[in-house]
N, C-alpha and C. Protein backbone atom coordinates (compact mmCIF):
# COMPACT_ATOMS: atom_id res chain seq x y z
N UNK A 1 -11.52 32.45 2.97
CA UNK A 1 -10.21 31.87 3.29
C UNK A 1 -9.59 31.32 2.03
N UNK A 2 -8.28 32.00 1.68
CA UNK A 2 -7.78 31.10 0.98
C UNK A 2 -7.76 29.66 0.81
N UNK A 3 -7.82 29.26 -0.72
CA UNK A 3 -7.47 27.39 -0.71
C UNK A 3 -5.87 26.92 -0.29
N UNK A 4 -5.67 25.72 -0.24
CA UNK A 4 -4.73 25.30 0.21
C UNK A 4 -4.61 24.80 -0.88
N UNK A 5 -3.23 25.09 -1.13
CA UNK A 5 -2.14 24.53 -2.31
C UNK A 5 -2.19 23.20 -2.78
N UNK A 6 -1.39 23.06 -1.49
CA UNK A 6 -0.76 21.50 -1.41
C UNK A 6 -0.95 20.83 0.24
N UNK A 7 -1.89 20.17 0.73
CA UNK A 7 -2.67 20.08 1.41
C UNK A 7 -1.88 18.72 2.06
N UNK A 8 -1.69 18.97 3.10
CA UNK A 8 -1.03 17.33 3.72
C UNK A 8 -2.49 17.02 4.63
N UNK A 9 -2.66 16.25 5.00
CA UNK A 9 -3.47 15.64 6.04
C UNK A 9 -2.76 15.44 7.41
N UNK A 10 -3.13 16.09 8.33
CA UNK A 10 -2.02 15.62 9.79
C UNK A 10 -3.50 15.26 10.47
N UNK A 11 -4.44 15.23 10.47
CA UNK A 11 -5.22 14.51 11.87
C UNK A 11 -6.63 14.34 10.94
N UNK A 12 -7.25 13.47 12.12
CA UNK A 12 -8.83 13.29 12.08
C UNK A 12 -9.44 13.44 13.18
N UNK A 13 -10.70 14.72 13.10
CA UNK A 13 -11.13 14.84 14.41
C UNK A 13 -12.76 14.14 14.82
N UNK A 14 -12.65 13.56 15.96
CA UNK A 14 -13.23 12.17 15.92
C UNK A 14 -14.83 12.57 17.11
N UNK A 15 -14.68 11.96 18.08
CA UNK A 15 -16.12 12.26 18.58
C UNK A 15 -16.12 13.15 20.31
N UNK A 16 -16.82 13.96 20.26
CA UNK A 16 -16.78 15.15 21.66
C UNK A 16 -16.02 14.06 22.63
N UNK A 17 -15.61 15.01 23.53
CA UNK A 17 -15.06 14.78 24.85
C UNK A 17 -15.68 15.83 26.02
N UNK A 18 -16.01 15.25 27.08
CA UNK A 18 -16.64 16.50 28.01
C UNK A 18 -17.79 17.11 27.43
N UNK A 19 -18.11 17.83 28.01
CA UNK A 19 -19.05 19.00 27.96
C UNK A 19 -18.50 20.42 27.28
N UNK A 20 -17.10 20.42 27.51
CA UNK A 20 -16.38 21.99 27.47
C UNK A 20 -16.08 22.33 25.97
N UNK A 21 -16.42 21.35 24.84
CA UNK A 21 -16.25 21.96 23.36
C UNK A 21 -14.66 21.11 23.04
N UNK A 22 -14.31 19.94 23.60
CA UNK A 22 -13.07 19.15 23.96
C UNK A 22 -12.99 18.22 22.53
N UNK A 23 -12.40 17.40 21.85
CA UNK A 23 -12.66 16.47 20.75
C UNK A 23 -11.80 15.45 20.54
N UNK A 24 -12.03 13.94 20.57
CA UNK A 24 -10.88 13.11 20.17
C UNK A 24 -10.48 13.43 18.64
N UNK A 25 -8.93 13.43 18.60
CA UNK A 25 -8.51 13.79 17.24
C UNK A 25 -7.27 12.70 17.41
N UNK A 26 -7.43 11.77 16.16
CA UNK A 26 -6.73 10.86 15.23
C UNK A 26 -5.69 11.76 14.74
N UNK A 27 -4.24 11.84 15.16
CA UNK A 27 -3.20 12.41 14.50
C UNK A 27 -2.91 11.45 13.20
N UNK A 28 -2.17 12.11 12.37
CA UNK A 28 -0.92 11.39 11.44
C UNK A 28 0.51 11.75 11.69
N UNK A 29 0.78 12.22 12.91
CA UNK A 29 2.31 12.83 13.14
C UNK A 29 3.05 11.84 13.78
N UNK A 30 4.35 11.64 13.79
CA UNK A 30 5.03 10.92 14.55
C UNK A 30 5.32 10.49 16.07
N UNK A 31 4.97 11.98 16.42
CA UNK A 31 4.42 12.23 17.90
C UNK A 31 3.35 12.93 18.14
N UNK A 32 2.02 12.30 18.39
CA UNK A 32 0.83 12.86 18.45
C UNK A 32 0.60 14.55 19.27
N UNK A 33 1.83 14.55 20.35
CA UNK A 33 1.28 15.74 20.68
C UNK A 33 1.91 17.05 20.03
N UNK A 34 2.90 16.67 19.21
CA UNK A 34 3.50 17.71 17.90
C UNK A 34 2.26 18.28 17.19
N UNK A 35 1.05 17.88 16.86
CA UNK A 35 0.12 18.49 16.14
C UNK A 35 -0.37 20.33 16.28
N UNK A 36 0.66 20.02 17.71
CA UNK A 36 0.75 21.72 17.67
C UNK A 36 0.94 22.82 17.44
N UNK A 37 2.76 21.76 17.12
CA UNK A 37 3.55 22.85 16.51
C UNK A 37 3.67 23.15 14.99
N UNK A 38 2.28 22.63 14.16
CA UNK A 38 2.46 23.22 12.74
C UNK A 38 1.97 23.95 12.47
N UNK A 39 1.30 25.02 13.29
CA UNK A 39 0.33 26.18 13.06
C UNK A 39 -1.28 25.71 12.97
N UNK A 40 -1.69 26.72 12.85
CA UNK A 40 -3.14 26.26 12.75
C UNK A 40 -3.66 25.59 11.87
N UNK A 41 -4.20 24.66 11.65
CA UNK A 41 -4.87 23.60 11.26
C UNK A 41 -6.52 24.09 10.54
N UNK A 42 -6.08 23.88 9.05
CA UNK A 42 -7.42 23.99 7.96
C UNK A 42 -7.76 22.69 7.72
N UNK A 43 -9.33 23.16 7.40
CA UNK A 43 -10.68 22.00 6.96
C UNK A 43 -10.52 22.41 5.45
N UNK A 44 -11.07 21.35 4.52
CA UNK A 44 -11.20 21.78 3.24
C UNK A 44 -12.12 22.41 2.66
N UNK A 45 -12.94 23.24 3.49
CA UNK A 45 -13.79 23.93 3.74
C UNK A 45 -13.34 25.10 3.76
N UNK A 46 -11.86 25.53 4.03
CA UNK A 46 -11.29 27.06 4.43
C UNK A 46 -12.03 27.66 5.85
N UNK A 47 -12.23 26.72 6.79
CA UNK A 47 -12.03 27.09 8.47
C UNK A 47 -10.82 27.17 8.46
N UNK A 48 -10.50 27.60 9.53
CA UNK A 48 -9.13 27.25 10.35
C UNK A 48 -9.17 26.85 11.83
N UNK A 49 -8.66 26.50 12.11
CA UNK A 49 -8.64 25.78 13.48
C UNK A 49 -7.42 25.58 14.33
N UNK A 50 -7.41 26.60 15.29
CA UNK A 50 -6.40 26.78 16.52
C UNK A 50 -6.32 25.88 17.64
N UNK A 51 -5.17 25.40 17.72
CA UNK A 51 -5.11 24.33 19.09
C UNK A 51 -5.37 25.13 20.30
N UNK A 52 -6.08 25.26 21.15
CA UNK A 52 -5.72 26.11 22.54
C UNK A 52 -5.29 24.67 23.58
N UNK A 53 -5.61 23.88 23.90
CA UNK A 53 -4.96 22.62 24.77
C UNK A 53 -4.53 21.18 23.98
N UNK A 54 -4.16 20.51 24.31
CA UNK A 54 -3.91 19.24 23.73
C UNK A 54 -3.42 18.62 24.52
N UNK A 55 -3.87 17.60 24.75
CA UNK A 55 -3.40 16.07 25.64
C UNK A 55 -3.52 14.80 25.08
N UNK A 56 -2.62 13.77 25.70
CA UNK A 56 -2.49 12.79 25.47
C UNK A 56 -3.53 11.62 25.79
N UNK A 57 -4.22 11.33 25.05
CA UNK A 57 -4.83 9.91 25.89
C UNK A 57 -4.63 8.60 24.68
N UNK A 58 -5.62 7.68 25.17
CA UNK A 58 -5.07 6.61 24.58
C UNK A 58 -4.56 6.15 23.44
N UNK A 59 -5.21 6.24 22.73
CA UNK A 59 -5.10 5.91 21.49
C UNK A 59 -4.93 7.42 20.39
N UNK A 60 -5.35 8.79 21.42
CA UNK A 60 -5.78 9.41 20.30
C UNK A 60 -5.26 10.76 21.02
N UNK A 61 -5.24 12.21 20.69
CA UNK A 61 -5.04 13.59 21.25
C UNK A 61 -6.41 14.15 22.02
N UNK A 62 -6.35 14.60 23.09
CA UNK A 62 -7.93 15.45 23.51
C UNK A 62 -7.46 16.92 22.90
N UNK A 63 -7.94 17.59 22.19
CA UNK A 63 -7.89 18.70 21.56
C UNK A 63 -8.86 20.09 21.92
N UNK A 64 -8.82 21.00 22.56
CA UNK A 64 -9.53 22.17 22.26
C UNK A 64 -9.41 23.21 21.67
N UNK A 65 -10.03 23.46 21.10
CA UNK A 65 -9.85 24.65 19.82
C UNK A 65 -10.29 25.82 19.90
N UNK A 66 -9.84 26.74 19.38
CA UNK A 66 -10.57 28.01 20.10
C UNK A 66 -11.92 28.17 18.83
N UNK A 67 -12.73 28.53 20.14
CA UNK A 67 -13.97 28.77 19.37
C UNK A 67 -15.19 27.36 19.47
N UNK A 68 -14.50 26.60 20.06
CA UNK A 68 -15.21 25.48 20.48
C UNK A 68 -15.46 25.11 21.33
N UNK A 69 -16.62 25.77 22.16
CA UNK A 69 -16.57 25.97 23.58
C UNK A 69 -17.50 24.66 24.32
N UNK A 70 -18.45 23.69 23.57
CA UNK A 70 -19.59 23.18 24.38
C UNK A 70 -19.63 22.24 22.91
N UNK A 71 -20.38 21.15 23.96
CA UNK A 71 -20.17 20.03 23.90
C UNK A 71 -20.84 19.86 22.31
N UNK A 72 -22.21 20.55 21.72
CA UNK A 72 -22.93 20.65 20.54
C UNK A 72 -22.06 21.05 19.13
N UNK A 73 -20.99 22.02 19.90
CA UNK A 73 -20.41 22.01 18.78
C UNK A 73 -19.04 21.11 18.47
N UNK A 74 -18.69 21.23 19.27
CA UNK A 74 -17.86 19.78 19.56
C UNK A 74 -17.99 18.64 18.24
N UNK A 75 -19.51 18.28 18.62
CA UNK A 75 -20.34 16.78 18.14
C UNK A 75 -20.05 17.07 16.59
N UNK A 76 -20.08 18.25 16.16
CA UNK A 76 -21.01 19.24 14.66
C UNK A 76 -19.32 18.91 13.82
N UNK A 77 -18.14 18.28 14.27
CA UNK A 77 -16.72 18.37 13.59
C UNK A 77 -15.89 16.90 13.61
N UNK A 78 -17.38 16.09 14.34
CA UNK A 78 -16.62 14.69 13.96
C UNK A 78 -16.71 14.14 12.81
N UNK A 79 -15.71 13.51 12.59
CA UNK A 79 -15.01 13.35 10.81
C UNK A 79 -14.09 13.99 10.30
N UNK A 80 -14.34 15.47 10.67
CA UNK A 80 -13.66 16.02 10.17
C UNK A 80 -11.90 16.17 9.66
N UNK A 81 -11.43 16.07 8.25
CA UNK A 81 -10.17 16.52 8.19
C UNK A 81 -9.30 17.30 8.51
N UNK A 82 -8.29 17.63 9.01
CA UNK A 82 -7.26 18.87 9.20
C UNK A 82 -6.07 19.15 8.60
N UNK A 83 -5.69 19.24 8.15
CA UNK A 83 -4.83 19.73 7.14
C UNK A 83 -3.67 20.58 7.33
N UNK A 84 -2.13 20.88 6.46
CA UNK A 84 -1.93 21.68 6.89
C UNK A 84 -0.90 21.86 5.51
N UNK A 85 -0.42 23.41 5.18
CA UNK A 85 0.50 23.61 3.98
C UNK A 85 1.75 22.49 4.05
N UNK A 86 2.40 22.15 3.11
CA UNK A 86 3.27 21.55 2.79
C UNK A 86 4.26 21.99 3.15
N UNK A 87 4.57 23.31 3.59
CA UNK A 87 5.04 23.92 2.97
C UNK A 87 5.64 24.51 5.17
N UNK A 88 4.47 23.70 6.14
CA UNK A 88 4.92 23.97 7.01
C UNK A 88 5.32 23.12 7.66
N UNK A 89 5.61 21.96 7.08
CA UNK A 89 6.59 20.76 7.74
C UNK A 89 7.69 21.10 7.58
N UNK A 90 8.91 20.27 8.55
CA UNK A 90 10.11 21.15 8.21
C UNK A 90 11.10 19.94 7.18
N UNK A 91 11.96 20.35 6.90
CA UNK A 91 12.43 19.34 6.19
C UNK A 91 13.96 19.06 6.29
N UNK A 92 14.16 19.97 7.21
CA UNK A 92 15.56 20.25 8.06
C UNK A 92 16.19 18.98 8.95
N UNK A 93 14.88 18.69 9.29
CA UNK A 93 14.83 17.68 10.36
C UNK A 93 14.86 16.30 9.89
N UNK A 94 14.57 16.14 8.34
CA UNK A 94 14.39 14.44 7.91
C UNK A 94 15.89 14.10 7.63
N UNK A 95 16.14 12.98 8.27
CA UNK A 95 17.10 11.93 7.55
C UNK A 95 17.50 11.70 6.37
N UNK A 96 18.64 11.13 5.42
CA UNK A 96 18.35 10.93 3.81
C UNK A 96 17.85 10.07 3.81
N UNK A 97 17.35 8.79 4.45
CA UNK A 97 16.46 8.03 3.81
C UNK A 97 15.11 8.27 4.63
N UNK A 98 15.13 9.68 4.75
CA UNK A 98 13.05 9.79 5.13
C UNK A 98 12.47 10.82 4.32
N UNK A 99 11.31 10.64 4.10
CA UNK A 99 10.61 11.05 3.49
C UNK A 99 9.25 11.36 4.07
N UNK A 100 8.46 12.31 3.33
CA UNK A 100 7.36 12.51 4.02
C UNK A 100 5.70 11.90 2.84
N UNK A 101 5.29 11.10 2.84
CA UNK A 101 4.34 10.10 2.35
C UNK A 101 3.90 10.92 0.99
N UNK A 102 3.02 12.74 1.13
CA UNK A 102 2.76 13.21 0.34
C UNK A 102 3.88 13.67 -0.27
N UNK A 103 5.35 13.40 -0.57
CA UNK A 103 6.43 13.83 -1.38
C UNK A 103 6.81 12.70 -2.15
N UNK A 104 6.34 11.66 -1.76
CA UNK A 104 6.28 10.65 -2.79
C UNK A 104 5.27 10.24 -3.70
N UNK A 105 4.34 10.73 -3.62
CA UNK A 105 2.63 10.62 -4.19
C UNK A 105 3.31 11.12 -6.03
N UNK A 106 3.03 10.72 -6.78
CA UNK A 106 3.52 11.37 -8.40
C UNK A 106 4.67 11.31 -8.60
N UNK A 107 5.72 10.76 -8.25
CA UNK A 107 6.92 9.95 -8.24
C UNK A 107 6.46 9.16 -9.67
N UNK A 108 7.47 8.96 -10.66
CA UNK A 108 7.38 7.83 -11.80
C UNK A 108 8.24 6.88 -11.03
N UNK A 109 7.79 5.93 -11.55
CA UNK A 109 8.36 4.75 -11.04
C UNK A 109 8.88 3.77 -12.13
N UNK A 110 10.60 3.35 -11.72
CA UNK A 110 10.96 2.74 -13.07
C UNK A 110 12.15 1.47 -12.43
N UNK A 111 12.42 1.00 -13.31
CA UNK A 111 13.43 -0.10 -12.82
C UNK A 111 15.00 0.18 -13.98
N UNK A 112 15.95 -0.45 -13.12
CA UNK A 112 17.26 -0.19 -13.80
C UNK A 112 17.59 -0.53 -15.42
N UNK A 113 16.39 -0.88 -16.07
CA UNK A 113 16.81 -0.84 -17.48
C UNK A 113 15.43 -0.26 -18.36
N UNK A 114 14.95 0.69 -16.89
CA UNK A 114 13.94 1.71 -17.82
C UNK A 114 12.67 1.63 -18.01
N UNK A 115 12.21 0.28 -17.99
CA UNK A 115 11.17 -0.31 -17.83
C UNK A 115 10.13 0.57 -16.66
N UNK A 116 9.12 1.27 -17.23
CA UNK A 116 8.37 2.04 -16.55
C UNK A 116 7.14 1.74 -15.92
N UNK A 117 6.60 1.46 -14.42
CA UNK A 117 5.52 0.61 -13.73
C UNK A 117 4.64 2.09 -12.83
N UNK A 118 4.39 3.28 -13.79
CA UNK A 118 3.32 3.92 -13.56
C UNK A 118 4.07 5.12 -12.51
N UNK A 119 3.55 5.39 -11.89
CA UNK A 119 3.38 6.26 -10.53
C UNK A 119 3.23 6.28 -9.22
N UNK A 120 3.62 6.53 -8.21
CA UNK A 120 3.24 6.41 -6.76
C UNK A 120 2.22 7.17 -6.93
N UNK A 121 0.61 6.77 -6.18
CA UNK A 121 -0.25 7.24 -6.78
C UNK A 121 -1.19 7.27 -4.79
N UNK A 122 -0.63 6.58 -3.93
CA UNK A 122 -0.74 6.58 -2.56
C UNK A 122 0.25 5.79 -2.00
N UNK A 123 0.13 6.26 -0.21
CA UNK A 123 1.06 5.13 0.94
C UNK A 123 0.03 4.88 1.72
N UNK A 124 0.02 3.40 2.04
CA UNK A 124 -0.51 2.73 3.20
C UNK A 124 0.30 2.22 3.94
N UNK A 125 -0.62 1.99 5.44
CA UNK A 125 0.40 1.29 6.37
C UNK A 125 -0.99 0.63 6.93
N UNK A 126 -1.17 -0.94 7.07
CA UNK A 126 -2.10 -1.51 7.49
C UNK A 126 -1.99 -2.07 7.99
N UNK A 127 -0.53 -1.80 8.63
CA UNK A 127 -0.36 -2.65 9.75
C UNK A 127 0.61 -3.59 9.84
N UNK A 128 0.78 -4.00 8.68
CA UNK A 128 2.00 -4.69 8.42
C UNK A 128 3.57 -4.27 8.05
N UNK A 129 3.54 -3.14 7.49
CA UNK A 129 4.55 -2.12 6.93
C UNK A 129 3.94 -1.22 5.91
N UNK A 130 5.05 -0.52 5.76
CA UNK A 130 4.25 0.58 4.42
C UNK A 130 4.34 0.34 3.07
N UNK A 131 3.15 0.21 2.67
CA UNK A 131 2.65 0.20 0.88
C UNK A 131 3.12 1.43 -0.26
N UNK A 132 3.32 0.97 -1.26
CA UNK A 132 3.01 2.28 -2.11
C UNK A 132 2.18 1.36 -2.90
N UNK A 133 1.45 2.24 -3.56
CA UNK A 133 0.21 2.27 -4.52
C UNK A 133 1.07 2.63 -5.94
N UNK A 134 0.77 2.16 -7.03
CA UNK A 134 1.33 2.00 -7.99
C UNK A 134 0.36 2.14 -9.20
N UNK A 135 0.36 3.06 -9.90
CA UNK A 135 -1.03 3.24 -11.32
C UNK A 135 -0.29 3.61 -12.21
N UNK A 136 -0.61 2.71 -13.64
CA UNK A 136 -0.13 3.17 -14.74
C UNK A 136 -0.81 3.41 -15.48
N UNK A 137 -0.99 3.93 -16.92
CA UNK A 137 -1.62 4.28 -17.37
C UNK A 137 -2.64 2.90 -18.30
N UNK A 138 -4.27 3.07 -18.29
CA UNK A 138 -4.41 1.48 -18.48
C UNK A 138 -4.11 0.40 -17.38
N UNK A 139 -3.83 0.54 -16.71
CA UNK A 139 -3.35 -0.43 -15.87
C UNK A 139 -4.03 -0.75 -14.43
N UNK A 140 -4.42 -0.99 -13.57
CA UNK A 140 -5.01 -0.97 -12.13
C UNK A 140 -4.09 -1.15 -11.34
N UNK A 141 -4.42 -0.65 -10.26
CA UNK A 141 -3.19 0.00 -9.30
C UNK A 141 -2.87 -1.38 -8.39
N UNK A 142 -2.00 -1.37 -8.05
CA UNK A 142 -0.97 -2.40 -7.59
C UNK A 142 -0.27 -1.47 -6.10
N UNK A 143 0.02 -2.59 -5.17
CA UNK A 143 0.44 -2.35 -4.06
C UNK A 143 2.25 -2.97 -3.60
N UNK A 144 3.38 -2.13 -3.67
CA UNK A 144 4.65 -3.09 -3.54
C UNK A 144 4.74 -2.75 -2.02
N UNK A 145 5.42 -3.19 -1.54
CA UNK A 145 6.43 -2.99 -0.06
C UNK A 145 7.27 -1.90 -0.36
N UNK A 146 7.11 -1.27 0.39
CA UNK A 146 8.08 0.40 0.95
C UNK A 146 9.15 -0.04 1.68
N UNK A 147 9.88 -0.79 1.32
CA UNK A 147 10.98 -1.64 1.96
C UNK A 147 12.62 -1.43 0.85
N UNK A 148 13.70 -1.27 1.26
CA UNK A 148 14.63 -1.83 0.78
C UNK A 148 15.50 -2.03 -0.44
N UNK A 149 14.86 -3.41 -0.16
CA UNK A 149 14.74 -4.42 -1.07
C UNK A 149 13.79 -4.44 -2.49
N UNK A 150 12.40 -3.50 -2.03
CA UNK A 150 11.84 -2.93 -3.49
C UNK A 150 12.25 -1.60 -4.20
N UNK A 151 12.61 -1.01 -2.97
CA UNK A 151 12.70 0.52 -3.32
C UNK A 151 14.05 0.69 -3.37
N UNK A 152 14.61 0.55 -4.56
CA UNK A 152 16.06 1.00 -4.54
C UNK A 152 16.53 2.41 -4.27
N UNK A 153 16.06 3.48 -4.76
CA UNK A 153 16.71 4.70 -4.94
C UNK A 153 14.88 5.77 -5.18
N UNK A 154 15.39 6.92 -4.24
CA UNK A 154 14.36 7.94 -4.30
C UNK A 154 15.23 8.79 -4.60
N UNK A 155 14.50 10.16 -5.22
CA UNK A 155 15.57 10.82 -6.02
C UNK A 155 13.98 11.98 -6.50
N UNK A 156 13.53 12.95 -5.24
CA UNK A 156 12.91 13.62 -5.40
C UNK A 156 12.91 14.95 -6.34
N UNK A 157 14.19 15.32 -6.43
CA UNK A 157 14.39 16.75 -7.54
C UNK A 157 14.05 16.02 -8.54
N UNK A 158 14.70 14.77 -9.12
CA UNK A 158 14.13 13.88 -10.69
C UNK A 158 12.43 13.68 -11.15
N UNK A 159 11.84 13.44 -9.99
CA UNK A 159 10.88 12.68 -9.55
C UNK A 159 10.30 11.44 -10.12
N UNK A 160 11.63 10.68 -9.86
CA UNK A 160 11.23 9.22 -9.84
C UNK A 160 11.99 8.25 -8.64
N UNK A 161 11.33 7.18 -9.03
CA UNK A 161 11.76 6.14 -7.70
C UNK A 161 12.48 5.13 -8.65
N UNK A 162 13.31 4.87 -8.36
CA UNK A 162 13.95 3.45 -8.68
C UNK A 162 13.56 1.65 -8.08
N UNK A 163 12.84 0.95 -8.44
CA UNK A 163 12.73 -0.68 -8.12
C UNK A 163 13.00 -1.20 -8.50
N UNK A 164 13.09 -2.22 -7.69
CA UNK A 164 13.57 -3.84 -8.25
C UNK A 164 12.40 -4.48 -8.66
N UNK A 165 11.93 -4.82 -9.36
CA UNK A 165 10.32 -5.53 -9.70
C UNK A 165 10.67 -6.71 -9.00
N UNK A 166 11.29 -7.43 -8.98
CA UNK A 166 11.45 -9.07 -8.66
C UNK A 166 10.91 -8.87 -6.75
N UNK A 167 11.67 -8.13 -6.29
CA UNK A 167 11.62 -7.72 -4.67
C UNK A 167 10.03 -7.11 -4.48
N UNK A 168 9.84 -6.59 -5.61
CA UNK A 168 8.56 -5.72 -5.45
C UNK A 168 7.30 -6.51 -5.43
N UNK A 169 7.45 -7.39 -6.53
CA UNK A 169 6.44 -8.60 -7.02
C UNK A 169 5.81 -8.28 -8.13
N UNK A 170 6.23 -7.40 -9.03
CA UNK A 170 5.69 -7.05 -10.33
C UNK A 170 5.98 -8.13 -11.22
N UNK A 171 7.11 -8.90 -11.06
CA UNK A 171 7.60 -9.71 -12.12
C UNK A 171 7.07 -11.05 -11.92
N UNK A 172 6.32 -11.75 -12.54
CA UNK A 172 6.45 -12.84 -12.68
C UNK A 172 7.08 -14.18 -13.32
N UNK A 173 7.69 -14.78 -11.74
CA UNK A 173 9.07 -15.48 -12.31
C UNK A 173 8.61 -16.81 -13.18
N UNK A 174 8.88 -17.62 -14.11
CA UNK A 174 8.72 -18.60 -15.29
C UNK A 174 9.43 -19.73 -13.82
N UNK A 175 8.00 -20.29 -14.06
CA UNK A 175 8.36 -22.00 -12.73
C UNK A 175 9.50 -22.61 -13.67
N UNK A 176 9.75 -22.90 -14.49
CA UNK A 176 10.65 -23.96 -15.59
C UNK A 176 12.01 -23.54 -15.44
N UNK A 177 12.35 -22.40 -14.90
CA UNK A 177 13.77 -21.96 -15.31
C UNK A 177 14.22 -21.29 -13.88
N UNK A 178 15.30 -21.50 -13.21
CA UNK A 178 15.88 -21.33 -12.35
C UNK A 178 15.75 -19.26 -12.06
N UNK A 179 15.60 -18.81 -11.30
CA UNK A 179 15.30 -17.51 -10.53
C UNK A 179 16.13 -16.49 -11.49
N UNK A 180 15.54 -15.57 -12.06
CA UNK A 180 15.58 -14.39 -12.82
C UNK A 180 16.10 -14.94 -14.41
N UNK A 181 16.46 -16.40 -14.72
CA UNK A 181 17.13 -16.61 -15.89
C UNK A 181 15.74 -16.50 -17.03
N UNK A 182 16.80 -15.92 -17.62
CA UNK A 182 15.93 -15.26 -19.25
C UNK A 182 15.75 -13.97 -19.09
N UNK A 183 15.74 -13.13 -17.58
CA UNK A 183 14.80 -12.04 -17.52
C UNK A 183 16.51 -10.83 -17.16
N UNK A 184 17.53 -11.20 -17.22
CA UNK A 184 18.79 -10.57 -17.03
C UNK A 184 18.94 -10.51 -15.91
N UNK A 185 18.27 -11.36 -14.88
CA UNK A 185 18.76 -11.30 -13.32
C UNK A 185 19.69 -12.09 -12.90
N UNK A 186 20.66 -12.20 -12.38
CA UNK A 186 21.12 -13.11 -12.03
C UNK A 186 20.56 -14.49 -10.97
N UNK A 187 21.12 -15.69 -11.58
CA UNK A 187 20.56 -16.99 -10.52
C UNK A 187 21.05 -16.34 -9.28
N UNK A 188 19.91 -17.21 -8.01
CA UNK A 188 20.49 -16.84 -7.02
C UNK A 188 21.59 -17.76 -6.43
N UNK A 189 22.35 -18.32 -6.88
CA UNK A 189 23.93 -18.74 -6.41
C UNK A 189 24.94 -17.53 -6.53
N UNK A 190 24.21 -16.63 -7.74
CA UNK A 190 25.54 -15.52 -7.97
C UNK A 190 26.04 -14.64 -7.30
């Protein structure tokens, strides 16, 4: 089987269901039971893996796959990753301010007078809102808010992101002197 290019992650398949070769699977899609419609689904292994049913339950998709008939083999694919080309998400469908997590991954990251703070290097969401991961060179990776207020401007054909460090928390403000003075920000009365 061919390798995969550019490899998104859409699910995790988790522990048997039934007897019949059934599996809880951990989506990453917006609507868990969409995991259908992106075609068949590769391991980084170069399997492939066909949806034949899919349902909804609690927390997670019940999935059967063809070729996975009983419960042993079922057991033999928990953990497992699924994957799918980049290349088969659609992009017709996003908003201008959406994005899809792996299209921001290698993004430079800079602020309005150039000042350069590494790379989008991952996204988290832990629950609180979404992270980007931040690595520069020398440097250890740093976590801002995927918000707003940090993220001024995405600008994927360039591939860089625009921030505000102050919003972000890169900057550290000087206790002695009133909010951004010395650093060309304006006080906040302005």
């Amino acid at each position: 089987m061919t390798k995969l290019e550019n490899p998104i992650l859409m699910a995790v398949i988790g522990a048997a269901q039934g007897l019949r070769g059934e599996v809880r699977v951990k989506t990453f899609t917006a609507d868990p039971l969409s995991l259908g419609e992106y075609g068949n689904l590769r391991s980084m292994d170069g399997r492939v893996f066909e949806i034949l049913d899919l349902r909804e339950a609690k927390n997670v998709v019940v999935v059967r796959f063809r070729g996975i008939n009983d419960r042993n083999a079922a057991e033999a694919l928990n953990g497992l990753e699924l994957f799918v080309e980049r290349d088969a998400l659609p992009d017709e469908d996003l908003d201008e301010d959406e994005f899809y997590y792996a299209d921001l991954e290698g993004l430079a990251v800079e602020d309005a007078e150039g000042n350069s703070y590494g790379a989008v290097t991952g996204v988290y969401d832990f629950g609180a809102g979404d992270l980007l991961e931040l690595k520069g060179p020398g440097k250890r990776p740093v976590l801002i808010p995927f918000s707003e207020a940090s993220v001024l401007e995405i600008d994927l054909e360039a591939g860089k992101m625009l921030i505000d460090p102050i919003a972000a928390g890169l900057v550290d403000l000087d206790e002695d002197k009133p909010y951004g003075a010395g650093k060309g920000q304006p006080n906040k009365g302005e």
